[in-house]
C-alpha atoms as a PDB file:
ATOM      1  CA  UNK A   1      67.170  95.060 127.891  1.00  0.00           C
ATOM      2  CA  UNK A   2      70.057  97.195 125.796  1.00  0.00           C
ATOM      3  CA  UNK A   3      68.947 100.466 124.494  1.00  0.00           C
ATOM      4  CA  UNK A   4      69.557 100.211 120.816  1.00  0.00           C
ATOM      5  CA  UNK A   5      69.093 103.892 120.525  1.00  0.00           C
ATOM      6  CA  UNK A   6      72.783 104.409 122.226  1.00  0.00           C
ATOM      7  CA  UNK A   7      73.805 102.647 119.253  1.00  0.00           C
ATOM      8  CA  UNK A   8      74.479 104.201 115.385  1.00  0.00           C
ATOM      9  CA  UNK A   9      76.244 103.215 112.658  1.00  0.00           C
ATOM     10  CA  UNK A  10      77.522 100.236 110.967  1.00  0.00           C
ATOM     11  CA  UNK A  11      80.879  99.575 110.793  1.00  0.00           C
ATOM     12  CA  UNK A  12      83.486  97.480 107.738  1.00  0.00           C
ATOM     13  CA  UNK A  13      87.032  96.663 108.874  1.00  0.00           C
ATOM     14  CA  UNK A  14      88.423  97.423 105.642  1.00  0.00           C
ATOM     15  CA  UNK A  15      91.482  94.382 105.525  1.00  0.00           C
ATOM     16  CA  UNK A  16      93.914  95.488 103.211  1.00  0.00           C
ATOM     17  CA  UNK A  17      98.203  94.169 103.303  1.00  0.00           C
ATOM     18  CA  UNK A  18      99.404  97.640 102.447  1.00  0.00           C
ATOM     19  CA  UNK A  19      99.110  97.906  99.111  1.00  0.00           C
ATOM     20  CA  UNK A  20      95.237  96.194  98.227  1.00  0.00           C
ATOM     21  CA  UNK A  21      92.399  96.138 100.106  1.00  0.00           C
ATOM     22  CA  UNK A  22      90.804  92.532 100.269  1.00  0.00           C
ATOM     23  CA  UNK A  23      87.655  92.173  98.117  1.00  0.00           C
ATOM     24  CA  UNK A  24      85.606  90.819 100.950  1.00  0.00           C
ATOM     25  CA  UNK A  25      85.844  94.048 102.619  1.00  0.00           C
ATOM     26  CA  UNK A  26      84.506  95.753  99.256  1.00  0.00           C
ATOM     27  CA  UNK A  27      81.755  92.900  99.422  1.00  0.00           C
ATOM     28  CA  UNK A  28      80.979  93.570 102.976  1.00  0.00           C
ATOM     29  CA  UNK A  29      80.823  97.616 101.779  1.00  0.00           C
ATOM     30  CA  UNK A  30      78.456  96.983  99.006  1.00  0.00           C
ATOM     31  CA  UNK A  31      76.140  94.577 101.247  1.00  0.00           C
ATOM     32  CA  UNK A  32      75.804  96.890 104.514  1.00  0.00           C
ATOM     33  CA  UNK A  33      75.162  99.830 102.372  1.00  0.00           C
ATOM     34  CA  UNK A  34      71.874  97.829 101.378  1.00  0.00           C
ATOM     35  CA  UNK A  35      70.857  97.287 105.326  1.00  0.00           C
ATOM     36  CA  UNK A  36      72.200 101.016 106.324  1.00  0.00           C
ATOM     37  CA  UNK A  37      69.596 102.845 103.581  1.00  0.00           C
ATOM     38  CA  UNK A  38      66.839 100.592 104.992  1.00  0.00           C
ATOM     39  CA  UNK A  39      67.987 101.202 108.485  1.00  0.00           C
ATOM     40  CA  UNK A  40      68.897 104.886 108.198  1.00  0.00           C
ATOM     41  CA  UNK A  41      72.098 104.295 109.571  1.00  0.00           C
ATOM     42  CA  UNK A  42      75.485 105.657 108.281  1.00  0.00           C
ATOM     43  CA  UNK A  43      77.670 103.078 106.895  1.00  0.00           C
ATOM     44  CA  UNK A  44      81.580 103.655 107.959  1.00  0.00           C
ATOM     45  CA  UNK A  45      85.092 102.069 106.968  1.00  0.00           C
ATOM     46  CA  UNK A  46      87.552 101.222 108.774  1.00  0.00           C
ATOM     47  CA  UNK A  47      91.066 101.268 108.088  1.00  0.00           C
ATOM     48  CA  UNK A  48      93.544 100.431 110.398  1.00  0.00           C
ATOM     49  CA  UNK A  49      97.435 101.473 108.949  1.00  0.00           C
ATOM     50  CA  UNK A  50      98.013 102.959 105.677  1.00  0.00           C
ATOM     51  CA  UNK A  51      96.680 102.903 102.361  1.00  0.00           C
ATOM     52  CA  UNK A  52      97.110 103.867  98.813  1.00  0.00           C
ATOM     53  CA  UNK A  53      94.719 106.405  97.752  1.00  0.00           C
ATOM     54  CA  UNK A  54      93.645 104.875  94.794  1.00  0.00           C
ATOM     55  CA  UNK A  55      92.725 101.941  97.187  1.00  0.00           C
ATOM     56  CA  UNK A  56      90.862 104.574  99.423  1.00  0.00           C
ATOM     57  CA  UNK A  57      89.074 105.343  96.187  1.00  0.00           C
ATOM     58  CA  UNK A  58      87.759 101.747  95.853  1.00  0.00           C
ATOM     59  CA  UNK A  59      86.437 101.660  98.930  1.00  0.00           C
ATOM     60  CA  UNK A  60      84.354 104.911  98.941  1.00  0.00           C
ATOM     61  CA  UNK A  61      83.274 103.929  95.437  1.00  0.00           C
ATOM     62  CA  UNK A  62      80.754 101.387  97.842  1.00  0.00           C
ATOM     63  CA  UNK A  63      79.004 104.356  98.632  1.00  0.00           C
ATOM     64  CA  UNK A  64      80.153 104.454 102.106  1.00  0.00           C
ATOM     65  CA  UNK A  65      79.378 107.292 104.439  1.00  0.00           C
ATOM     66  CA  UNK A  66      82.709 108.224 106.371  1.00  0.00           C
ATOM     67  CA  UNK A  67      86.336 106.904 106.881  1.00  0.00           C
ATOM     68  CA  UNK A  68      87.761 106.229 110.498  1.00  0.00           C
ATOM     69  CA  UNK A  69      91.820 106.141 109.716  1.00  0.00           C
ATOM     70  CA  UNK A  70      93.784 104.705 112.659  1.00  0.00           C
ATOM     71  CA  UNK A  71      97.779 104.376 111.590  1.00  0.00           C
ATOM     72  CA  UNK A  72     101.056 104.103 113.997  1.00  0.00           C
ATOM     73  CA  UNK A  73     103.109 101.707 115.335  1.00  0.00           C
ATOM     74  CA  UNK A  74     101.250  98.554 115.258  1.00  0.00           C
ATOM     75  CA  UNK A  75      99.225  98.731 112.748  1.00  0.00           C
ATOM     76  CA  UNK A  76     101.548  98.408 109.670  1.00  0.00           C
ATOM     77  CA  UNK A  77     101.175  94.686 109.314  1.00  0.00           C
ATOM     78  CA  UNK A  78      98.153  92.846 111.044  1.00  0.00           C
ATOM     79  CA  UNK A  79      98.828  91.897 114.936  1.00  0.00           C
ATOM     80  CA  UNK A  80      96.160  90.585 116.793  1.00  0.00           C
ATOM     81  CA  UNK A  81      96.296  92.229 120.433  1.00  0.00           C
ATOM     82  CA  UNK A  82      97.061  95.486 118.811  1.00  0.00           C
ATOM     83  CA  UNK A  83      93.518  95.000 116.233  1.00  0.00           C
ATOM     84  CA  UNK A  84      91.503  93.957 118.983  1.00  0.00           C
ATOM     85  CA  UNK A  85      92.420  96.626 121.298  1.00  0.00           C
ATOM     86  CA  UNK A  86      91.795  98.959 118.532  1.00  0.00           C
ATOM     87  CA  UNK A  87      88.309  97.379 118.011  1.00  0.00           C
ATOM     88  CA  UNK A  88      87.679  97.343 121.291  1.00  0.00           C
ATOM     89  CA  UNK A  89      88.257 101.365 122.080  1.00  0.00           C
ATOM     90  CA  UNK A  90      86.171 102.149 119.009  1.00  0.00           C
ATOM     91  CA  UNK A  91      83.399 100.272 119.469  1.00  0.00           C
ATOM     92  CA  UNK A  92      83.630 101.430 123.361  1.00  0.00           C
ATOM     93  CA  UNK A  93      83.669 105.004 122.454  1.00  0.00           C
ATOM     94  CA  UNK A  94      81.609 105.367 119.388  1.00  0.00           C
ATOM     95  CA  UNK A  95      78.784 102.711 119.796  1.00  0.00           C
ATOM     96  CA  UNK A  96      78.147 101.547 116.465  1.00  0.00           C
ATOM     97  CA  UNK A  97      74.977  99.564 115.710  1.00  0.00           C
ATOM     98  CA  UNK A  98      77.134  96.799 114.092  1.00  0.00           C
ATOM     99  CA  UNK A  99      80.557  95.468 112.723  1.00  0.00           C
ATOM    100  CA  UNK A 100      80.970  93.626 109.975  1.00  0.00           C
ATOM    101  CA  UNK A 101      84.469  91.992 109.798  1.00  0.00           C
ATOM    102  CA  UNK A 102      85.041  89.688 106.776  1.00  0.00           C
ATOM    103  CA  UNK A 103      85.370  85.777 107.227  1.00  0.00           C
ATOM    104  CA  UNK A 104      89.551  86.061 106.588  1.00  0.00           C
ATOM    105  CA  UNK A 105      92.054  84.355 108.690  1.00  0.00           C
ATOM    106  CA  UNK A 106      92.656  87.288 109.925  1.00  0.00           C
ATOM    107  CA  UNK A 107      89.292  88.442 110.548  1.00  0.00           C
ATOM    108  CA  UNK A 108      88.279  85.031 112.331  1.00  0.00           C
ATOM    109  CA  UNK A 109      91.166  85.613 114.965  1.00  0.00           C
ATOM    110  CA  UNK A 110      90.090  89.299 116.256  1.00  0.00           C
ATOM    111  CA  UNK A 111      86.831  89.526 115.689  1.00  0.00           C
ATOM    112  CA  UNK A 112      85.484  87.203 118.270  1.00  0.00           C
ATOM    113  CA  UNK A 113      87.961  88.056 120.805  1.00  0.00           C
ATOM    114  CA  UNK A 114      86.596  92.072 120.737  1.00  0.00           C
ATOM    115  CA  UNK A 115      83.584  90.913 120.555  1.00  0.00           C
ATOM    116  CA  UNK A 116      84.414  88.996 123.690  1.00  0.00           C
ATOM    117  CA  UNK A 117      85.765  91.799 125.170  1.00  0.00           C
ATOM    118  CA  UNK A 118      82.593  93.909 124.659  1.00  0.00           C
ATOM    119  CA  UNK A 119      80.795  91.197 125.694  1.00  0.00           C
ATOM    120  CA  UNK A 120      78.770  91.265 123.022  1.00  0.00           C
ATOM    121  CA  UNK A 121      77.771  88.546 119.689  1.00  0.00           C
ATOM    122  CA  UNK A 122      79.693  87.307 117.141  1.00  0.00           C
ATOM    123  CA  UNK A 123      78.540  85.396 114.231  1.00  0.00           C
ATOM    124  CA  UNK A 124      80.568  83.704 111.616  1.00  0.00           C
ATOM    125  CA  UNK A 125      79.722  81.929 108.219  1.00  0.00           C
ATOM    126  CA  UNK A 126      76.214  84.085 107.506  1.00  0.00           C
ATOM    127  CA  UNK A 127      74.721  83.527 104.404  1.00  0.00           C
ATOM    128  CA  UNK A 128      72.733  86.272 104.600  1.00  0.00           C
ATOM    129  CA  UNK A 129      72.083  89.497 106.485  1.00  0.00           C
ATOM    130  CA  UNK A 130      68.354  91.114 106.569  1.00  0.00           C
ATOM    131  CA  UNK A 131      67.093  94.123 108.434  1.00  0.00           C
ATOM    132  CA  UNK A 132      64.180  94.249 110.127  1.00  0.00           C
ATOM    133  CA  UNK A 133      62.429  97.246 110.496  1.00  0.00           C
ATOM    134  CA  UNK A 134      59.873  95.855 112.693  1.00  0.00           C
ATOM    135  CA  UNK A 135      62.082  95.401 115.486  1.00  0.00           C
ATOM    136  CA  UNK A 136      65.306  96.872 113.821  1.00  0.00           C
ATOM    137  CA  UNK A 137      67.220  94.147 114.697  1.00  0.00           C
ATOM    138  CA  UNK A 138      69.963  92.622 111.961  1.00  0.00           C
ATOM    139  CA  UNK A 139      69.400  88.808 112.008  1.00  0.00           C
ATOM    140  CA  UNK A 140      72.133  87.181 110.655  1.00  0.00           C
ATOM    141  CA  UNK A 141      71.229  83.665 108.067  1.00  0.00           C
ATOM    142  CA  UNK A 142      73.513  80.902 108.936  1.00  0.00           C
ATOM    143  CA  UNK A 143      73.761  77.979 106.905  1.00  0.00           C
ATOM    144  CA  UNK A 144      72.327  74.857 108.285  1.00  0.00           C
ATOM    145  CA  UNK A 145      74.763  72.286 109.976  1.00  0.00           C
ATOM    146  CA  UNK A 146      74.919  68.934 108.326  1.00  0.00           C
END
């Protein structure tokens, strides 16, 4: 059985084109701020190239908790070996408890394959997302196929 202790944080890849960040992202901030304060964990962006700062603003107007920047060659534009290396790394190194990657085209094509990578889960198309504190486990609501 994992050791969830090992495990902190929850994560939003803040998807942005340069200039805006997508409102998903925001979305995703607003709604994993609700499960961090009932599951005492910290609730982190993160932004992968550069960014205005009034954009920055936005974002830690969600009430988030800290900022991971990662910009260089590769990450100006979105590029899907070089996000899901990235992804990979960070999650590797830093352990967080969850990531929460909005349901964009660009999102869909990364996401699973770090997931993959970390051979970890991967849900798409929740509905919902609830806490519990009895087992602190984050169960994901998925509509119901039809």
């Amino acid at each position: 059985m994992m050791d969830k202790s090992a495990y902190q944080n929850m994560w939003v890849y803040i998807e942005h084109d340069g200039k805006t960040v997508h409102p998903v992202s925001l979305e995703l901030c607003c709604e994993v701020r609700k499960l961090c304060d009932l599951s005492g964990d910290r609730l982190i962006a993160v932004i992968a190239g550069d960014l205005a700062e009034d954009e920055i603003r936005r974002i830690e107007d969600c009430a988030i908790d800290g900022i991971i920047f990662v910009s260089g060659t590769g990450y100006e534009r979105y590029n899907t070996e070089a996000y899901t290396n990235l992804f990979t790394v960070l999650c590797g190194k830093y352990r967080p408890s969850a990531v929460f990657v909005g349901g964009t085209t660009n999102g869909r094509d990364f996401a699973p394959r770090f997931a993959a990578r970390l051979e970890t889960g991967c849900t798409s198309d929740a509905t919902e997302v609830v806490y519990n504190p009895e087992t602190t486990d984050i169960e994901f609501i998925e509509p119901a196929a039809g």
